[in-house]
N, C-alpha and C. Protein backbone atom coordinates (compact mmCIF):
# COMPACT_ATOMS: atom_id res chain seq x y z
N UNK A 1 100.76 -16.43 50.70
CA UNK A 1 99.35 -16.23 50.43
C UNK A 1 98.55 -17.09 51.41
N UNK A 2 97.62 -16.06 51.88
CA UNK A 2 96.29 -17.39 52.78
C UNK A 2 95.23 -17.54 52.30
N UNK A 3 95.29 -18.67 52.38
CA UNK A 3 93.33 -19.21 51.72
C UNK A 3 92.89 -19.73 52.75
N UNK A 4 91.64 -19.13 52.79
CA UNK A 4 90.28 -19.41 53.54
C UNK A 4 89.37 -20.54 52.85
N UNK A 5 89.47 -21.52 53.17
CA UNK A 5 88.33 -22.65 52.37
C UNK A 5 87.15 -22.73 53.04
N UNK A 6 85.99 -22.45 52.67
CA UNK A 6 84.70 -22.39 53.49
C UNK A 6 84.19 -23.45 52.91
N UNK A 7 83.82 -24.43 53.52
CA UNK A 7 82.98 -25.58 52.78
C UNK A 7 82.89 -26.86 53.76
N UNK A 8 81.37 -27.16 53.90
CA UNK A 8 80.68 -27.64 54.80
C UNK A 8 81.56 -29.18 54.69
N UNK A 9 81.68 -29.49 53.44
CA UNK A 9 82.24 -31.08 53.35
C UNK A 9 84.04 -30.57 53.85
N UNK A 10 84.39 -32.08 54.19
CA UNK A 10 85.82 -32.34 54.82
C UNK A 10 86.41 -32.51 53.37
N UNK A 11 85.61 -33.63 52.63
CA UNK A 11 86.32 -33.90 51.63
C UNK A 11 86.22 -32.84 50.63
N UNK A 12 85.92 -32.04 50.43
CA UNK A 12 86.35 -31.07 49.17
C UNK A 12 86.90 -30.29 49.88
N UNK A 13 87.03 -29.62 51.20
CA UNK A 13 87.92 -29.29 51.46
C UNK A 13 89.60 -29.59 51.68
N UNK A 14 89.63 -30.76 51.74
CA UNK A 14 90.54 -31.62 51.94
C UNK A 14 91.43 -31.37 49.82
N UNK A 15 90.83 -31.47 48.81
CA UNK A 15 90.71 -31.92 47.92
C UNK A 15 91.13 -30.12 46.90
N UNK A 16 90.33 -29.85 47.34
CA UNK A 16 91.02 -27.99 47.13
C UNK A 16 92.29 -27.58 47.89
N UNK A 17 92.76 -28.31 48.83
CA UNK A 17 94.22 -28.23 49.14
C UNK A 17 94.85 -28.48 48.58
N UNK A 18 94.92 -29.85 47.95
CA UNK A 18 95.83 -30.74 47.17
C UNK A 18 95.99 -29.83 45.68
N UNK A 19 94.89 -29.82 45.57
CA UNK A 19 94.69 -29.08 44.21
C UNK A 19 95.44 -27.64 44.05
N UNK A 20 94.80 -27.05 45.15
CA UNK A 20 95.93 -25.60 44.74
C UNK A 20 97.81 -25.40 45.42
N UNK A 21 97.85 -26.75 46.20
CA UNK A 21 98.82 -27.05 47.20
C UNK A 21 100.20 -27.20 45.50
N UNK A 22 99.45 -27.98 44.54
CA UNK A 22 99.95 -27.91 43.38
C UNK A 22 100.25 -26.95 42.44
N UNK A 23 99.69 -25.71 42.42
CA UNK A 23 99.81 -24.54 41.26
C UNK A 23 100.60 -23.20 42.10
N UNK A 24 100.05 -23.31 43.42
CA UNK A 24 100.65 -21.91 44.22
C UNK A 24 101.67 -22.08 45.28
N UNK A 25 102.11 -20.74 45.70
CA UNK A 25 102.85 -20.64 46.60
C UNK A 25 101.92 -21.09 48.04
N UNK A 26 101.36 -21.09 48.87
CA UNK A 26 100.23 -20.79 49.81
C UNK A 26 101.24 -21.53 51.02
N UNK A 27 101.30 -19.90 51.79
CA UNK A 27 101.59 -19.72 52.94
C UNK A 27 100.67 -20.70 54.10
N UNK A 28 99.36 -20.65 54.02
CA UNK A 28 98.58 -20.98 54.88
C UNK A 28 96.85 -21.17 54.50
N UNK A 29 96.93 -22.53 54.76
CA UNK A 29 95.14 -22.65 54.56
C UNK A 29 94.77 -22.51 55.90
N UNK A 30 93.29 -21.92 56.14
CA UNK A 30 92.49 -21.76 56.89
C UNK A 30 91.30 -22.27 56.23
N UNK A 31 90.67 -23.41 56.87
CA UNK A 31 89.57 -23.92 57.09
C UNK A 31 88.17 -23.53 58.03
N UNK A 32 86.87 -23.79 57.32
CA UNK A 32 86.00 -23.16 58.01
C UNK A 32 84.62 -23.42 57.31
N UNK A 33 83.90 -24.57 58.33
CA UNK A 33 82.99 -26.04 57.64
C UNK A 33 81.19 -24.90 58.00
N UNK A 34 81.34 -23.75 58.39
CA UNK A 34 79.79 -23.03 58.74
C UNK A 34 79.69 -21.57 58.05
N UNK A 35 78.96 -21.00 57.91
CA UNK A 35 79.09 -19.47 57.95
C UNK A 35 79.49 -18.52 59.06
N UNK A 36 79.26 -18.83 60.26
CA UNK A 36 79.54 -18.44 61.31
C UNK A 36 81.30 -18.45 61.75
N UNK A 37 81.37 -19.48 61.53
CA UNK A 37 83.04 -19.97 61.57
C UNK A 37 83.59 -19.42 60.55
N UNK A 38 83.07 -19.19 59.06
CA UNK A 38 83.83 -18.66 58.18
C UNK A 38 84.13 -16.63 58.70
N UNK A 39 83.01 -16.06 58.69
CA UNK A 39 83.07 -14.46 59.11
C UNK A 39 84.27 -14.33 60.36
N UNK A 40 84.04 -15.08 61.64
CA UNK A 40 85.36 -15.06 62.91
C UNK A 40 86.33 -15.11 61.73
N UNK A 41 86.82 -16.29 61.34
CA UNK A 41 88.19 -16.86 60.82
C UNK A 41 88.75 -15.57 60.01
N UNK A 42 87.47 -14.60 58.95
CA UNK A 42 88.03 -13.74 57.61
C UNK A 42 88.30 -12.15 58.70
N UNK A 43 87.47 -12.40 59.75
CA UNK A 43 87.94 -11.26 60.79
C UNK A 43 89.04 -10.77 61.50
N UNK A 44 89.42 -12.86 61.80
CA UNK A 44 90.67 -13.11 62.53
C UNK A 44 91.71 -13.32 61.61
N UNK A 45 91.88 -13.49 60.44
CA UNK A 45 93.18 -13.75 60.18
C UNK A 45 93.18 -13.25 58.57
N UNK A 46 92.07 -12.05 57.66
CA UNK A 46 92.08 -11.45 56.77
C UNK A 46 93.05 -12.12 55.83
N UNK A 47 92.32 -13.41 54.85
CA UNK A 47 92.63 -14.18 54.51
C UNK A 47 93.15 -12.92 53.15
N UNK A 48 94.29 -13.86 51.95
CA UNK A 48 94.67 -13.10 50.72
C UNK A 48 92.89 -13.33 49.65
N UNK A 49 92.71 -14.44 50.04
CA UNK A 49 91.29 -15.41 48.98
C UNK A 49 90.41 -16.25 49.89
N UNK A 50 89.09 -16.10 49.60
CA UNK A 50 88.32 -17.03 50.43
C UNK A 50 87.65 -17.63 49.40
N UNK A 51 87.41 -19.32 49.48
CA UNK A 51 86.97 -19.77 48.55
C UNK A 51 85.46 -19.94 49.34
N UNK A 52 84.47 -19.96 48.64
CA UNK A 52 83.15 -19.85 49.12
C UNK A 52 82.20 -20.96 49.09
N UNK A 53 81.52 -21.82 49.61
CA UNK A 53 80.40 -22.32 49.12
C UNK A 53 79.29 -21.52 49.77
N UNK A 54 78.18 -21.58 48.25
CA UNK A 54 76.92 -20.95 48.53
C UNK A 54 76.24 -21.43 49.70
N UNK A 55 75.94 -22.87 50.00
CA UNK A 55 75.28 -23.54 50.88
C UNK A 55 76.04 -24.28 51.30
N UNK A 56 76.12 -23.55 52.95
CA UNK A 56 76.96 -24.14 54.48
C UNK A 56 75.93 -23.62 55.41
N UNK A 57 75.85 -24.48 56.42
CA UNK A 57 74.99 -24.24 57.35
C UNK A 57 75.79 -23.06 58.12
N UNK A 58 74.28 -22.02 58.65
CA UNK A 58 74.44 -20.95 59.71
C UNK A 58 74.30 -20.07 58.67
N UNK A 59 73.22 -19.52 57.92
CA UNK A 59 73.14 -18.66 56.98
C UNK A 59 73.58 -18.65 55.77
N UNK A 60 74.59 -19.35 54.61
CA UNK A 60 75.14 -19.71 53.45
C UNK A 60 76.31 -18.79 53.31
N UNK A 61 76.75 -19.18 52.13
CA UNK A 61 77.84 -18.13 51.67
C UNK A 61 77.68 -16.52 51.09
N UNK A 62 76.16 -16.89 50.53
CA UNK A 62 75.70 -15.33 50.09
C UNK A 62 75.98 -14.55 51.31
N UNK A 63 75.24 -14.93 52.71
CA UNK A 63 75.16 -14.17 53.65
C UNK A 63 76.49 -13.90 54.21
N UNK A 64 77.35 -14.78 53.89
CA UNK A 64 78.84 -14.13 54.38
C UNK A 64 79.47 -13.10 53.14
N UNK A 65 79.13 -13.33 51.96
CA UNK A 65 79.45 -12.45 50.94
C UNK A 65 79.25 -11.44 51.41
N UNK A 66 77.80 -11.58 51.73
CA UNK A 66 77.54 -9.86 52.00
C UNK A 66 78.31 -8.93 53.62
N UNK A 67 78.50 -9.71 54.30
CA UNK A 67 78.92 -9.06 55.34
C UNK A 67 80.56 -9.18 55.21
N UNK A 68 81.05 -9.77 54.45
CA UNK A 68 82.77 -9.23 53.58
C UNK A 68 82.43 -8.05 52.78
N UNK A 69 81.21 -7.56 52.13
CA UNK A 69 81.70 -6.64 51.57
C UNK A 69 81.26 -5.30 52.34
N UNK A 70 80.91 -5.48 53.32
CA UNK A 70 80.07 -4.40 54.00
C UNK A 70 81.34 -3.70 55.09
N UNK A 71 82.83 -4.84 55.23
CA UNK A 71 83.55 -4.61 55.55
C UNK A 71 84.72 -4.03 55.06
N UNK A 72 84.30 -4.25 54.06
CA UNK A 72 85.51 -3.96 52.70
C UNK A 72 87.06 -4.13 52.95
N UNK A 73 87.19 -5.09 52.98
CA UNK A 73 88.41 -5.81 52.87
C UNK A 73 88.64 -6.22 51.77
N UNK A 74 90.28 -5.93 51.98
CA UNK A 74 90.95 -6.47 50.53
C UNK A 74 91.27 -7.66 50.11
N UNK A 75 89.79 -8.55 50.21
CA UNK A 75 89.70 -9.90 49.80
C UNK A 75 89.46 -10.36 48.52
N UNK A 76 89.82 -11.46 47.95
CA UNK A 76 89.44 -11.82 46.84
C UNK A 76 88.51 -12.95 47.11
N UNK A 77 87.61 -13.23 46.49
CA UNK A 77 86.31 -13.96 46.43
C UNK A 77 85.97 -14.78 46.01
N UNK A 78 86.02 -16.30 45.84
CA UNK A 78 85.74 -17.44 45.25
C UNK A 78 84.48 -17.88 45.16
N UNK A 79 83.45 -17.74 44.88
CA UNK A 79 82.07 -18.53 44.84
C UNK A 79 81.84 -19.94 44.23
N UNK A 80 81.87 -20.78 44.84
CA UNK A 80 81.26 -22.23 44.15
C UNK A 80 80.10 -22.60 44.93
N UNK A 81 79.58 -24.20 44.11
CA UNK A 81 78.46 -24.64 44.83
C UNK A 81 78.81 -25.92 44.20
N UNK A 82 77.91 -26.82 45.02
CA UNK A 82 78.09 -28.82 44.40
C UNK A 82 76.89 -28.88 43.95
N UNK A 83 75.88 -28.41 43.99
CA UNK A 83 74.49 -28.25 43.76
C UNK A 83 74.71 -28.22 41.77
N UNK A 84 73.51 -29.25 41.45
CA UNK A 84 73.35 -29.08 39.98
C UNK A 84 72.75 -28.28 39.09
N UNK A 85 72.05 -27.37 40.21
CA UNK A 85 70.83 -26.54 39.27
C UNK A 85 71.59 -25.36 38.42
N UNK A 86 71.21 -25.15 37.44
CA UNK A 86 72.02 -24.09 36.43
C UNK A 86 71.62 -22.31 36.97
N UNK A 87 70.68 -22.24 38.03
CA UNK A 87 70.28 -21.16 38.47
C UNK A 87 71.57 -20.89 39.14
């Protein structure tokens, strides 16, 4: 399995490795700290799961949401955020 971790911080990326490095099989993480860098990476190497943050610089995660699904790939979709607001 490959996971795509999109997320602007080192350390939660770093930290969602460990974490799922523990429950799954995972062939391969792919890392990817922008929006820009995340869309190349899900182009180049059609991850199994991309884990998402909403807000990464170069447009956010919504805006990569939307251009994964406009591609329709057989991705699975993680959305998080560090942000406190309940919206």
């Amino acid at each position: 399995m490959k996971i795509l971790i999109a997320d602007d911080s080192f350390l939660i990326r770093e930290r969602l490795k460990e974490l799922l490095s523990d429950i799954l099989k995972i062939e391969d993480f792919i890392e990817a700290e922008n929006s820009v860098e995340t869309i190349k990476l899900i182009s180049e190497t059609i991850p199994d799961i991309v884990i998402l943050d909403i807000r990464m610089p170069g447009g956010g995660g919504l805006e990569v949401l939307k251009k994964i699904n406009k591609k329709s790939l057989p991705i699975k979709i993680i959305v998080f955020t560090n942000y406190p607001y309940p919206q």
